[in-house]
Protein backbone atom coordinates (compact mmCIF):
# COMPACT_ATOMS: atom_id res chain seq x y z
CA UNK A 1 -21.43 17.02 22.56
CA UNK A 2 -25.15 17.21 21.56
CA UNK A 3 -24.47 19.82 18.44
CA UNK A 4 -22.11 17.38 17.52
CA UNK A 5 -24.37 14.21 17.72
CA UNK A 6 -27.28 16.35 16.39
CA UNK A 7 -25.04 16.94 13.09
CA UNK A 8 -23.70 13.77 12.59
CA UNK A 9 -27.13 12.08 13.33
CA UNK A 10 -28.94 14.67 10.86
CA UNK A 11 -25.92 14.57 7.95
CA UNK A 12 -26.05 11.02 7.98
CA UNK A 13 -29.88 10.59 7.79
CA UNK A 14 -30.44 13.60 4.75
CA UNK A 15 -27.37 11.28 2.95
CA UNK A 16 -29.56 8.41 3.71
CA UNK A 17 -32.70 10.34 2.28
CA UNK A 18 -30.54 11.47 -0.91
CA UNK A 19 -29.44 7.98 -1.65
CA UNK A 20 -32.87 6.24 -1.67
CA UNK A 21 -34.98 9.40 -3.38
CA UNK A 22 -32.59 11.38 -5.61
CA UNK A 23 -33.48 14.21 -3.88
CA UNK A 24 -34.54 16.07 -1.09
CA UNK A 25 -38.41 15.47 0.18
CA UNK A 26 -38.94 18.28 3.00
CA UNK A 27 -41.17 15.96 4.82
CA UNK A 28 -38.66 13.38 5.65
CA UNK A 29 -36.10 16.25 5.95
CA UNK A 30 -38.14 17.92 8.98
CA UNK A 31 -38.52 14.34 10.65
CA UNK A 32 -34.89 14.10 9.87
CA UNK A 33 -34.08 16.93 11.77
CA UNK A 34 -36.64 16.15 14.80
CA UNK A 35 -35.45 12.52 14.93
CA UNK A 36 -31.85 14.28 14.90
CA UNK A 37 -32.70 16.19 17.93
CA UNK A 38 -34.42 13.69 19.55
CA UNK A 39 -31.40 11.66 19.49
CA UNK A 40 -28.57 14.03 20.60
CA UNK A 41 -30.92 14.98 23.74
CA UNK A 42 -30.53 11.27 24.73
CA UNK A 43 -27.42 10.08 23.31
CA UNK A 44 -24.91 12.43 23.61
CA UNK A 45 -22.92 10.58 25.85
CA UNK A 46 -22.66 7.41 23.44
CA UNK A 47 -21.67 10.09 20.67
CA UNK A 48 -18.33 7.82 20.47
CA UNK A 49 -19.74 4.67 20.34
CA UNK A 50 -22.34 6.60 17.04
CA UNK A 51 -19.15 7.19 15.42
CA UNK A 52 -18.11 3.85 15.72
CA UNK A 53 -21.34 2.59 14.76
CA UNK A 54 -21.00 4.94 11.29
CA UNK A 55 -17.41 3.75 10.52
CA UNK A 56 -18.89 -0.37 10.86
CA UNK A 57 -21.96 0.65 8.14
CA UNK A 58 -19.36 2.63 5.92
CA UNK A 59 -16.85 -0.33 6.32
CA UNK A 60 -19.48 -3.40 5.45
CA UNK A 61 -20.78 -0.83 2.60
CA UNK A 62 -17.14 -1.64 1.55
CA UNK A 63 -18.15 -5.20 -0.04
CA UNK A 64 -20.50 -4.08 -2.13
CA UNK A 65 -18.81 -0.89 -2.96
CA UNK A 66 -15.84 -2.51 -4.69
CA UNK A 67 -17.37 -4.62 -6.45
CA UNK A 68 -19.54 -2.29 -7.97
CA UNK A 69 -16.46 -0.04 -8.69
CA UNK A 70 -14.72 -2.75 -10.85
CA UNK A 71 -17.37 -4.11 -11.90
CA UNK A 72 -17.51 -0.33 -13.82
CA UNK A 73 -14.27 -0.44 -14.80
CA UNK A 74 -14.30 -3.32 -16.48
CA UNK A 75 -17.74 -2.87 -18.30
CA UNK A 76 -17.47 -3.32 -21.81
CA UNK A 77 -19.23 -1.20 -24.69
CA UNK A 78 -18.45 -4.16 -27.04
CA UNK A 79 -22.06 -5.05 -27.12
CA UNK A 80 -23.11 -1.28 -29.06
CA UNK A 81 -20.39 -2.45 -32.57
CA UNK A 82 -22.17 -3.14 -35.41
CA UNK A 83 -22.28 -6.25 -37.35
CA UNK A 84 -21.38 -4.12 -40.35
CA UNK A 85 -20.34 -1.20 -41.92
CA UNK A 86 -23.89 1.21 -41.78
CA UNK A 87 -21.92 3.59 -39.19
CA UNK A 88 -19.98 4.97 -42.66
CA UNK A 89 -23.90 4.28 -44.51
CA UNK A 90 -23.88 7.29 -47.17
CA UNK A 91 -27.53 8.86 -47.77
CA UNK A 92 -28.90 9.38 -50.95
CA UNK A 93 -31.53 11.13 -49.70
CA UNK A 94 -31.12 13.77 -46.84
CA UNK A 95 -34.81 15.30 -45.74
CA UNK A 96 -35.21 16.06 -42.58
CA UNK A 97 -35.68 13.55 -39.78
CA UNK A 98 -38.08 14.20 -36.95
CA UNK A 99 -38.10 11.39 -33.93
CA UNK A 100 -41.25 12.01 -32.02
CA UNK A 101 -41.02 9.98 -28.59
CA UNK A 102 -44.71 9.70 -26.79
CA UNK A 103 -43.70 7.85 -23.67
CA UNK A 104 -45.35 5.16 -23.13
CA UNK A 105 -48.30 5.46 -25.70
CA UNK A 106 -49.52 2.26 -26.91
CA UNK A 107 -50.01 0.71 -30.43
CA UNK A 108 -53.25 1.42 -31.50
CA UNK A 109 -53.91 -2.36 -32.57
CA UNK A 110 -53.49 -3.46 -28.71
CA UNK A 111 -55.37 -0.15 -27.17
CA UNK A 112 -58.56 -1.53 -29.10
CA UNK A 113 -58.60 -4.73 -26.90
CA UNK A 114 -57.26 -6.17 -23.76
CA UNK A 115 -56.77 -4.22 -20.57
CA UNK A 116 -56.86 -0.58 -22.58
CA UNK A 117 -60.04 -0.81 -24.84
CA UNK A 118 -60.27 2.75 -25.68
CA UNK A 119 -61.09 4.94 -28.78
CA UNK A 120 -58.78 6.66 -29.87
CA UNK A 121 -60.05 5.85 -33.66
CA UNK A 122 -59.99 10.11 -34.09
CA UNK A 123 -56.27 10.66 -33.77
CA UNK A 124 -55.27 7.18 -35.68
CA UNK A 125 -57.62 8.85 -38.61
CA UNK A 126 -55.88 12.12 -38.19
CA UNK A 127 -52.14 10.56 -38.86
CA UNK A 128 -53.47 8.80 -41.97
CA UNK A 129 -55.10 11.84 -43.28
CA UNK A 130 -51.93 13.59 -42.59
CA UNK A 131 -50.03 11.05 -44.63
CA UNK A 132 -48.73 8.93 -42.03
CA UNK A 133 -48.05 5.01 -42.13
CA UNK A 134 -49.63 3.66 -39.38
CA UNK A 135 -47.98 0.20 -38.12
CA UNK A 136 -50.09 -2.08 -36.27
CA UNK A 137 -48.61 -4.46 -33.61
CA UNK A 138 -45.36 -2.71 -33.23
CA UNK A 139 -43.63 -3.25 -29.65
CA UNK A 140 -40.76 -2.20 -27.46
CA UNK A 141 -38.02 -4.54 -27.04
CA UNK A 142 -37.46 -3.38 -23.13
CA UNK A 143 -39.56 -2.25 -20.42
CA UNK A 144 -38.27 1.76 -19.51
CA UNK A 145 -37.47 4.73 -21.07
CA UNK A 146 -33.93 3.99 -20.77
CA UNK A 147 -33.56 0.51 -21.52
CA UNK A 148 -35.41 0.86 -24.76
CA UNK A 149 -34.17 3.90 -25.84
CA UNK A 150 -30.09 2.67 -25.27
CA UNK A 151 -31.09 -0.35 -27.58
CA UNK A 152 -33.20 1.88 -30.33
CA UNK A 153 -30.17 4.09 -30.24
CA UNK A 154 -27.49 1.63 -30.51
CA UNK A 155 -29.53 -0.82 -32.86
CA UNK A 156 -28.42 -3.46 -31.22
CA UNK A 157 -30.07 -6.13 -28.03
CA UNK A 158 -28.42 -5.10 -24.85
CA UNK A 159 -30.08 -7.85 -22.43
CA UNK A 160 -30.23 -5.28 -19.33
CA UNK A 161 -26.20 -6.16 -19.27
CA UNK A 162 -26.99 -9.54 -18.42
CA UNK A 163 -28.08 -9.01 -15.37
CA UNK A 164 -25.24 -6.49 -14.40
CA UNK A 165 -27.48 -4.57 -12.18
CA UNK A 166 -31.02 -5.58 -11.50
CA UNK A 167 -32.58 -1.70 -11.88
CA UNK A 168 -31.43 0.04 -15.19
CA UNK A 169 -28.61 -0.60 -17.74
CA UNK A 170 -25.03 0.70 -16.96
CA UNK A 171 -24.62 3.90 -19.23
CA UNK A 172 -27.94 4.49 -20.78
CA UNK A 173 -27.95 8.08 -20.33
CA UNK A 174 -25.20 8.11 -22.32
CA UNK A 175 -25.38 5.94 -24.67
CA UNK A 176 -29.00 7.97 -25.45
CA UNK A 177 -27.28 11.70 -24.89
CA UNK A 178 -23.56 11.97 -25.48
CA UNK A 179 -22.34 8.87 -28.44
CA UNK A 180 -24.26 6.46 -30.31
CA UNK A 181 -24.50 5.04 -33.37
CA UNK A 182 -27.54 6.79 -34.97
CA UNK A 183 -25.74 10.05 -33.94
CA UNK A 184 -22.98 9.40 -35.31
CA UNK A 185 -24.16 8.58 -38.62
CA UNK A 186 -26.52 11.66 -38.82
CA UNK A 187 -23.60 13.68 -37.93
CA UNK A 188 -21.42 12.08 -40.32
CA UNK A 189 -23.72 12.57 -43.09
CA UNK A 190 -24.14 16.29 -42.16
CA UNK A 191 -26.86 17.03 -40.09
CA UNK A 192 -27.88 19.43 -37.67
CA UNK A 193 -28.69 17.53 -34.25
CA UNK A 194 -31.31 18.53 -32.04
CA UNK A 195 -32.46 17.13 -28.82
CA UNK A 196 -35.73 18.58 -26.97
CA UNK A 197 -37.60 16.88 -23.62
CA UNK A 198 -39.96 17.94 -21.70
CA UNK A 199 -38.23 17.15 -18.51
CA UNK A 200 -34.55 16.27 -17.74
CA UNK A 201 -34.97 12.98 -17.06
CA UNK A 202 -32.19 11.57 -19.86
CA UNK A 203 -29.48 14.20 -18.52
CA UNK A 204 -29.91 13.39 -15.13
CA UNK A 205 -26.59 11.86 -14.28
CA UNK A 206 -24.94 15.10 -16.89
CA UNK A 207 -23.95 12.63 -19.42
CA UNK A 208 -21.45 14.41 -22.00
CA UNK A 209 -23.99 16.39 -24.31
CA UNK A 210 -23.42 14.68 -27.99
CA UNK A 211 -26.17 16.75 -29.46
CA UNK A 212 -25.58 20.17 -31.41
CA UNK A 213 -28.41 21.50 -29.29
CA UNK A 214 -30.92 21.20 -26.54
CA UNK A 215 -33.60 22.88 -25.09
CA UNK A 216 -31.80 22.19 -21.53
CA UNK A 217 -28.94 23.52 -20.21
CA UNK A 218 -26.74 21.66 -17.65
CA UNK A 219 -27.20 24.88 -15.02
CA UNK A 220 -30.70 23.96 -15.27
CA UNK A 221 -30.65 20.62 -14.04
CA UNK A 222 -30.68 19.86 -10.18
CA UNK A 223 -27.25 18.02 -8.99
CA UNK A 224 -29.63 16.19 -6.61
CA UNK A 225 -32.78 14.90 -9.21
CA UNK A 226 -34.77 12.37 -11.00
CA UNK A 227 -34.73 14.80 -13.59
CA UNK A 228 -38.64 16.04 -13.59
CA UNK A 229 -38.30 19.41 -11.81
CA UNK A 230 -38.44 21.39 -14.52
CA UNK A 231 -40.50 20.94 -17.12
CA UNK A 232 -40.17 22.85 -20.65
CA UNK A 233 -42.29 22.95 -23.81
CA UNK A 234 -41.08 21.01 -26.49
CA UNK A 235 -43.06 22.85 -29.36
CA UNK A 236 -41.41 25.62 -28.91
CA UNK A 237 -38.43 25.03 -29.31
CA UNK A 238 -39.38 22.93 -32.26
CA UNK A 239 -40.23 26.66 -34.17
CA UNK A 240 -37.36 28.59 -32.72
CA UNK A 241 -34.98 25.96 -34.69
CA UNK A 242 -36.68 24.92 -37.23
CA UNK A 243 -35.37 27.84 -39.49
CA UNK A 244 -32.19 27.82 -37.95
CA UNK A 245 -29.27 26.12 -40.12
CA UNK A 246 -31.08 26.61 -43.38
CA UNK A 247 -28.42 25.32 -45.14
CA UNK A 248 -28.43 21.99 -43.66
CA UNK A 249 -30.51 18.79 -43.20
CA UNK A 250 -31.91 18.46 -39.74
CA UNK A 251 -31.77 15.35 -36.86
CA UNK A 252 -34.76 16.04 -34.45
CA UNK A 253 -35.07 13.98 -31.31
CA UNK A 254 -38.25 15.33 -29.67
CA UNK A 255 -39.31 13.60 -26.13
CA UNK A 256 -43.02 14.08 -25.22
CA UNK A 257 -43.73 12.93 -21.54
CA UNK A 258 -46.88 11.34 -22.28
CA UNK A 259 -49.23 9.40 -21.87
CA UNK A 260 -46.79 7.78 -19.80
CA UNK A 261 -47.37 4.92 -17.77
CA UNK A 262 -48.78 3.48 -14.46
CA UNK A 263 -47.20 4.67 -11.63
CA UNK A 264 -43.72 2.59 -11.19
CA UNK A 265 -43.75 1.32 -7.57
CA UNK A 266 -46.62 -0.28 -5.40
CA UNK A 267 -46.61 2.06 -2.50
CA UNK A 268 -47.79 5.10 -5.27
CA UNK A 269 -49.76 3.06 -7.25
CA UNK A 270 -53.98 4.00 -7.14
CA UNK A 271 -54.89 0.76 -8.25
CA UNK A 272 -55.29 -0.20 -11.90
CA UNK A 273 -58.30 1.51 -12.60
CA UNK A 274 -57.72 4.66 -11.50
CA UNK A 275 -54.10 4.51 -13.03
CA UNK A 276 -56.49 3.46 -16.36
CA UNK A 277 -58.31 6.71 -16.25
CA UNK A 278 -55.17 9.06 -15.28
CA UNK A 279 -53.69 7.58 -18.28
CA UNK A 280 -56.64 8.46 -20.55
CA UNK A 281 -56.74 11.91 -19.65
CA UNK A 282 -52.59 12.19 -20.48
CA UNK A 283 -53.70 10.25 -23.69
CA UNK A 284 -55.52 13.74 -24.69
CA UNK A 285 -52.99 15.49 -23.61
CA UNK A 286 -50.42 13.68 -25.73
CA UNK A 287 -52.55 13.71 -28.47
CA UNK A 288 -52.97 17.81 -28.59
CA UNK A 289 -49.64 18.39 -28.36
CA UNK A 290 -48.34 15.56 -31.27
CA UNK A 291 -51.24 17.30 -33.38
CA UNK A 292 -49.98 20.54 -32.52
CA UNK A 293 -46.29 19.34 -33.99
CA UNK A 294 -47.68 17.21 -36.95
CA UNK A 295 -49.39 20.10 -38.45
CA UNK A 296 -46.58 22.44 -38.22
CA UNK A 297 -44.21 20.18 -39.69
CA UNK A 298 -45.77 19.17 -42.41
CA UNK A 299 -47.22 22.33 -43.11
CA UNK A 300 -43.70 23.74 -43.36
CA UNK A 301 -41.75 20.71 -43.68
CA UNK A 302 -43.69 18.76 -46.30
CA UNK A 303 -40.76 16.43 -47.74
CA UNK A 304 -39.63 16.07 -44.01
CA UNK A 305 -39.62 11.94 -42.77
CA UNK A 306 -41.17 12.34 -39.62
CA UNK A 307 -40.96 9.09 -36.98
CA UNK A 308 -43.85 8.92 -34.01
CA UNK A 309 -42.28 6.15 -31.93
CA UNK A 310 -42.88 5.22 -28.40
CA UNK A 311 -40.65 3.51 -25.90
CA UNK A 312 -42.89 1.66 -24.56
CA UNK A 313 -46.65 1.08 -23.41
CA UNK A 314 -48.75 2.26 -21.03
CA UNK A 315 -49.07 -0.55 -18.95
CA UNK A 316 -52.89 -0.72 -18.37
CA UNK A 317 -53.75 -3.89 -16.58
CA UNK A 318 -50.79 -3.64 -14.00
CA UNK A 319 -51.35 -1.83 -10.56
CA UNK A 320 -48.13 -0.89 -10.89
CA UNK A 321 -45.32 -0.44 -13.47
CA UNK A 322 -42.64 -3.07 -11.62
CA UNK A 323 -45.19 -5.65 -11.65
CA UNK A 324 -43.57 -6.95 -14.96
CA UNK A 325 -40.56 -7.56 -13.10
CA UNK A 326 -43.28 -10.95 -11.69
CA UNK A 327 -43.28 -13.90 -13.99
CA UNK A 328 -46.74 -13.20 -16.11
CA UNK A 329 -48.32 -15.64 -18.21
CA UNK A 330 -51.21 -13.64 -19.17
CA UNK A 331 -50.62 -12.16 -23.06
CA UNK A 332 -52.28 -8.69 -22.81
CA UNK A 333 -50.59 -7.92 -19.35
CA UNK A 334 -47.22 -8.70 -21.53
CA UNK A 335 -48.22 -7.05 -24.35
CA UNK A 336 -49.97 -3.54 -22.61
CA UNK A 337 -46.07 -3.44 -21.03
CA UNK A 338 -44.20 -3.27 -24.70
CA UNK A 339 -47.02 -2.17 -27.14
CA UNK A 340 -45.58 0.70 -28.61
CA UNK A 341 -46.69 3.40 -30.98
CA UNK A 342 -45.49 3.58 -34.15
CA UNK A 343 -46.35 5.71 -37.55
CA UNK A 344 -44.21 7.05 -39.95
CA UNK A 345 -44.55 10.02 -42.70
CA UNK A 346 -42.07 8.94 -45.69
CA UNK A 347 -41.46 11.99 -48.11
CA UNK A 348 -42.10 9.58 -50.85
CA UNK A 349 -46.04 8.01 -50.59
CA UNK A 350 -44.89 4.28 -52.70
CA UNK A 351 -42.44 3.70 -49.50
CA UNK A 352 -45.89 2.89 -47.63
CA UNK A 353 -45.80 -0.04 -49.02
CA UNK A 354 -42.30 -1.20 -49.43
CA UNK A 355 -40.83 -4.11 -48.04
CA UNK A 356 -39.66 -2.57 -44.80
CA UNK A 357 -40.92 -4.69 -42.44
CA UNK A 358 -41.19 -2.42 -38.79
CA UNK A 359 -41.32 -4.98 -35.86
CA UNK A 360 -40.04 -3.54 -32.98
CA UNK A 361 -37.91 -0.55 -32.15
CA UNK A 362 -34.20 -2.14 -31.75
CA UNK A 363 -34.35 -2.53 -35.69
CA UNK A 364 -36.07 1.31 -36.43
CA UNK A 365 -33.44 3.53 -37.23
CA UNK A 366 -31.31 0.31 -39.48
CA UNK A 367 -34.37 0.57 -41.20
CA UNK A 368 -34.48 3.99 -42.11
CA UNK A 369 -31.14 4.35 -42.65
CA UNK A 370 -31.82 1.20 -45.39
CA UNK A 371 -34.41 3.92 -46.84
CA UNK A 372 -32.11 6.68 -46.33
CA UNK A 373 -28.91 5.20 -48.16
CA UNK A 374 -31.05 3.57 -50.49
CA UNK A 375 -29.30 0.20 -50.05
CA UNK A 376 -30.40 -3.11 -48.71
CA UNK A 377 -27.93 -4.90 -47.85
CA UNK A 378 -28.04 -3.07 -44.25
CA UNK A 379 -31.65 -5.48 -43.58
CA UNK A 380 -29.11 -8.13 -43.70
CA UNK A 381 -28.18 -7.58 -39.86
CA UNK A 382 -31.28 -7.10 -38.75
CA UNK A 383 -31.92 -7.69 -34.80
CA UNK A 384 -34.47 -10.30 -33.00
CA UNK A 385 -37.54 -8.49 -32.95
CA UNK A 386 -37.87 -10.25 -29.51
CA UNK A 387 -38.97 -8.40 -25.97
CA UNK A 388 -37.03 -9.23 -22.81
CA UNK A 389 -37.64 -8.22 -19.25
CA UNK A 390 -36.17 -8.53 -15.89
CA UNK A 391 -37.50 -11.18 -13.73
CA UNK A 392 -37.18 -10.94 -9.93
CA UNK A 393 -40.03 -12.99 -8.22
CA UNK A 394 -41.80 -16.06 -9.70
CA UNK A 395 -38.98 -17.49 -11.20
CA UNK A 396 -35.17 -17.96 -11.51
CA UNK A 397 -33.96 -14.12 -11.36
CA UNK A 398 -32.69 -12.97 -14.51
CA UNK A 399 -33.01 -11.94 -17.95
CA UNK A 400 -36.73 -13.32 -19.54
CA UNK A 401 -37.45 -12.97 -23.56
CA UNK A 402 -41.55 -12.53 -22.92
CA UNK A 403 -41.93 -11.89 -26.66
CA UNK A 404 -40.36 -13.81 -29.49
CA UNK A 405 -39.60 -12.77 -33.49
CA UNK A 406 -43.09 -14.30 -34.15
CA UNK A 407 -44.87 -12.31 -31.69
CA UNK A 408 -45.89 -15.20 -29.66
CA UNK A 409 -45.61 -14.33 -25.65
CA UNK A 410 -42.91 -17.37 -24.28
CA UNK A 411 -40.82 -17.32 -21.39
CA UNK A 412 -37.47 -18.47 -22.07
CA UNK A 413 -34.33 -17.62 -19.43
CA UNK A 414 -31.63 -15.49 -21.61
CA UNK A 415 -28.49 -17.27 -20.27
């Protein structure tokens, strides 16, 4: 009886360990296994009354099980259709497109004040040397990787599904990976897709892959994972298919894991100032390696329209990243959370100064597409350029707008 109270007692535990982590940390596996043993010496003889014990957890899991279940079921995609017709948008010009993503690396306008303060006058000099449009005081419209990048990919406000589930939106992954409506217009207007990370982080959950190609392949990812096991070099693949498909214009979607951000959760947090200085040194880091890829591209891409957009900032100021999940009425804590990178290479130099106005990231790609089919009348749809956030503790819980059109920082309940 104590193998059999040993294995239910460990299996149910590592399940436990699985569920909260996304994976398997051999520390808590080993005490796991003691505690496992422990138990079965000593209560073997209440092994029925364990089992009964396991049935009563799995039945009151029940309640919030179903829910959850229809709840999925019923989940509508209405909120990704377009107020228009730019999904059929027909380009008159067709260079290629290169999406750099620098996670979480800050506008340059807010990293020269507030909680950030740092030079980083060299590289901003290098992208305008290079060509590059640099604009100033462009944010994020959500808080994570996947939150903003579901609502940069759709083009439309998502509003964390209202509040369907208080940790990320339902179907990001694949609204990002397998169907969207940037994708589909790229594809439809004959390009060559490409999708490259560093990590695996966006195929975690093995959404359907809606990209032509990808530096990852779904044997590569763990079944158990947060998606950062393996890591891969982006660059590379960059020049292995960059000749590839000569014949036909090119979508890049390139995914750069830093600078990245403070750490997400108190209890791995170092305290804002270290977090501060671990950020500046994956600030370098970011910076060599988007040099590295600016100066091949437009070396041998010169006509190429090449996009450096964050998700997100770097949230210098916070001790940790869910703080902004706490009501916060100080304006650079709010705006170190959504300050976001952005500078653009046109192939033409008089679109520097159109009338494309770049706000925030939910309007990007209807933008460019406006550029790209050469017709306005796709600015006539145009999101909020407003910045939302859960709230959880210093207020009503819900959905917050913490940045408005006019860039002021309010606090007004989404109902």
């Amino acid at each position: 009886m104590e193998v059999f109270t040993f294995l239910s007692t460990f299996t149910f535990l590592v399940f436990l360990e699985v569920c909260l982590f996304a994976g398997i940390q051999w520390i808590l596996l080993v005490f796991s296994f003691i505690l496992a043993m422990a138990f079965a010496k000593f209560a073997a003889s209440h092994f029925g009354k364990l089992i009964v014990f396991q049935w009563l957890l799995a039945f009151v899991a029940l309640f919030g099980l179903v829910p959850r279940i229809i709840s999925q079921l019923n989940y509508s995609q209405e909120w990704i259709l377009q107020p228009d017709n730019i999904e059929s948008v027909v380009f008159k010009k067709t260079p290629n497109v290169y999406y750099i993503e620098p996670d979480g690396y800050a506008n340059f306008s807010e990293m020269e004040r507030g909680y950030y303060q740092l030079d980083n006058e060299k590289f901003k000099t290098f992208l305008e040397e290079e060509g590059f449009a640099v604009y100033e005081h462009f944010r994020s419209n959500y808080t994570a990787t996947l939150e903003s990048n579901s609502a940069t990919f759709a083009m439309k406000h998502h509003y964390y599904n209202f509040g369907f589930d208080f940790s990320e939106i339902t179907n990001a992954r694949e609204v990002i990976v397998s169907k969207n409506p940037v994708l589909d217009i790229f594809k439809r207007n004959g390009y060559k897709t490409h999708f490259f990370t560093e990590v695996s982080y966006l195929l975690a959950n093995f959404p359907k892959m809606g990209y032509d190609v990808c530096n990852f392949d779904y044997d590569e990812v763990s079944l158990v994972s947060k998606g950062f096991d393996l890591k891969k070099d982006v660059f590379s693949a960059l020049k292995e298919y960059f000749e590839k498909d000569a014949g036909k214009p090119k979508f890049f979607f390139i995914e750069i894991m830093s600078p990245g951000h403070v750490e997400s959760k108190k209890n791995a947090t170092l305290g804002a100032k270290l977090e501060k200085e671990k950020y500046i040194e994956k600030l370098k880091i970011s910076n060599r390696k988007l040099t590295q890829m600016v100066q091949f591209i437009t070396n041998h891409d010169p006509e190429a329209l090449v996009v450096i957009m964050a998700d997100h900032g770097g949230y210098l100021g916070f001790d940790y990243m869910l703080q902004i999940r706490d009501k916060q009425d100080d304006r650079d804590l709010v705006y170190s959370a959504f300050s976001a990178l952005l500078a653009i290479k046109w192939p033409e130099e008089s679109i520097k100064e159109s009338s494309l106005d770049f706000r925030s990231s939910v309007n990007a790609f209807r933008l460019l597409f406006s550029y790209l089919g050469d017709n306005k009348k796709y600015l006539e749809h145009l999101q909020e350029d407003a910045s939302y956030s859960i709230i959880k503790n210093g207020a009503v819980k819900g959905i917050y707008k913490l940045i408005d059109e006019n860039d002021q920082v309010v606090f007004d309940k989404v109902d």
